[in-house]
Each structure stands twice: as structure tokens, then as C-alpha cells.
Protein backbone atom coordinates (compact mmCIF):
# COMPACT_ATOMS: atom_id res chain seq x y z
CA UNK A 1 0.00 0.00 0.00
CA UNK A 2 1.68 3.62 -1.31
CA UNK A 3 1.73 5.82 1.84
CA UNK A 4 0.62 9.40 0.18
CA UNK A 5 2.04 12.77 1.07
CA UNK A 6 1.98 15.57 -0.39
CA UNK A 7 3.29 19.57 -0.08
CA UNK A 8 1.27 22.52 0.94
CA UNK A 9 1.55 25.07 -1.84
CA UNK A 10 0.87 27.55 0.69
CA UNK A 11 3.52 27.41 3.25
CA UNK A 12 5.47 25.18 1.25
CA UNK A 13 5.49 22.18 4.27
CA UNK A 14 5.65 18.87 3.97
CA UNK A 15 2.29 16.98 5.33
CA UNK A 16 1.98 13.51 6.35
CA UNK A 17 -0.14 10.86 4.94
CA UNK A 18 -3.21 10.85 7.07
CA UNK A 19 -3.62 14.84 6.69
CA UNK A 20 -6.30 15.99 4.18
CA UNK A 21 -5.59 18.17 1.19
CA UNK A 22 -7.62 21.31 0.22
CA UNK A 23 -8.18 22.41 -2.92
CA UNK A 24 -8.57 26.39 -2.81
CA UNK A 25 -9.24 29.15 -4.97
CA UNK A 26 -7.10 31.36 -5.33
CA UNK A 27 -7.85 34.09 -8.71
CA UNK A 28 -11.02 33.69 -10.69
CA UNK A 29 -11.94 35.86 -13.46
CA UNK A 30 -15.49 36.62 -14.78
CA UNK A 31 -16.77 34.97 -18.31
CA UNK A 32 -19.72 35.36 -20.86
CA UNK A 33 -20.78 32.84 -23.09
CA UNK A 34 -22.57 33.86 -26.68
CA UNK A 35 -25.42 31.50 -27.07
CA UNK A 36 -24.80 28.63 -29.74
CA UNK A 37 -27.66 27.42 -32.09
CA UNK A 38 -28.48 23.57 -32.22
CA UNK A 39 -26.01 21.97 -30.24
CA UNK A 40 -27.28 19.65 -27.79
CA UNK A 41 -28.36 16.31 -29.44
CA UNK A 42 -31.13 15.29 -26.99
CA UNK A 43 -33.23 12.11 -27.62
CA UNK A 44 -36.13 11.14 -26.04
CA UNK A 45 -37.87 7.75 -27.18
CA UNK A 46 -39.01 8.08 -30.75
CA UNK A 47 -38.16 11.79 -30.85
CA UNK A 48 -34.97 13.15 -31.59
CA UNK A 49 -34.22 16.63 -31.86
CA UNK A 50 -31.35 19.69 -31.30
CA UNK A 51 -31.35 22.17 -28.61
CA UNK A 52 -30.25 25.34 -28.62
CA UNK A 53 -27.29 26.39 -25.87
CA UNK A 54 -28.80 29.71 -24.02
CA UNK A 55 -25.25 31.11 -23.40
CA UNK A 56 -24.59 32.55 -20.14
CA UNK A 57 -22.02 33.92 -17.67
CA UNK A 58 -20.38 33.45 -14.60
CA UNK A 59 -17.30 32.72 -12.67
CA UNK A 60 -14.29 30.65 -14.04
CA UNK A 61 -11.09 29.11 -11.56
CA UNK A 62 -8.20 30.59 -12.89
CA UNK A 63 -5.73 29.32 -10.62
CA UNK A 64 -6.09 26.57 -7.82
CA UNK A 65 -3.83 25.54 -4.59
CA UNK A 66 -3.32 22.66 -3.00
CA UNK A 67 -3.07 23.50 1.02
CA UNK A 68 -3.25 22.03 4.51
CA UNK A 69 -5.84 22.63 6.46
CA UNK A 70 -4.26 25.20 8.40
CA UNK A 71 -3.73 27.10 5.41
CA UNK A 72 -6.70 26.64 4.02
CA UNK A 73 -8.64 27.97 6.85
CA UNK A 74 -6.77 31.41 6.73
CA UNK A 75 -6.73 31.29 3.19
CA UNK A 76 -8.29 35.00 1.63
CA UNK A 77 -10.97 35.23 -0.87
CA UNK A 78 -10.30 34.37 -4.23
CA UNK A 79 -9.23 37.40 -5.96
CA UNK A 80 -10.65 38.59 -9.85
CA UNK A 81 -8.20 38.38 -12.81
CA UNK A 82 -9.20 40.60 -15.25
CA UNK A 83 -9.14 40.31 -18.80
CA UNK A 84 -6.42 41.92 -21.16
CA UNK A 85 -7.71 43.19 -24.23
């Protein structure tokens, strides 16, 4: 049986094996979608037909960490990226 450790990305410290990992956010960035015309497939039965994809927007992960839990409770709020145009 592998014995699995990992490092904190946070502070950088070796954890031991029986120590969970957190996955935090750390930058997200905000994103709209244009809507797309018949592009869900959807089947139902006898009846087969396209959808349309309503678009939308929201919030994307830019960039993730992998932390203890120590770090991870004092973690800050994800900050926005903007976009460069």
C-alpha cells in the first residue's frame, strides 16, 4: 500500500499521509458565453431533436492551490483576474 504525502503550496510544508488536502481558490476571473444554435443532441424515445445552448455567464477558476488545512482555513478570498484586451 503507497503511503501518500503531499506539499502545501501555501507554506510550502511537507504533510503527512493521514492529513487531508484542500483544494482552494485562489484568482477567478469573470466569463460570458454567446449562445450557440443547435447543439445539444437530446433524444427522447421516438423523438430526436437539437437544442439550442442559451449562453450565459459566470465565474471561471483561474488558478487553484493545493493547502493544509491550516492554510486553508486562513486562506483570503479568491481574488478577480481581469481580462487583457
Amino acid at each position: 500500500m503507497a503511503v501518500s504525502m503531499y506539499r502545501c503550496q501555501s507554506c510550502q510544508q511537507s504533510v503527512g499521509p493521514s492529513i487531508p488536502s484542500h483544494l482552494v481558490t485562489v484568482a477567478t476571473r469573470w466569463v460570458e458565453f454567446p449562445s450557440r444554435p443547435q447543439v445539444h443532441f437530446v433524444a427522447h424515445a421516438a423523438r430526436e431533436k437539437w437544442r439550442d445552448d442559451p449562453g450565459g455567464e459566470g465565474a471561471q477558476v483561474v488558478r487553484q492551490q493545493r493547502m493544509c488545512p491550516t492554510c486553508a482555513k486562513r486562506a483570503p478570498p479568491a481574488t478577480r483576474v481581469r481580462r487583457s484586451r
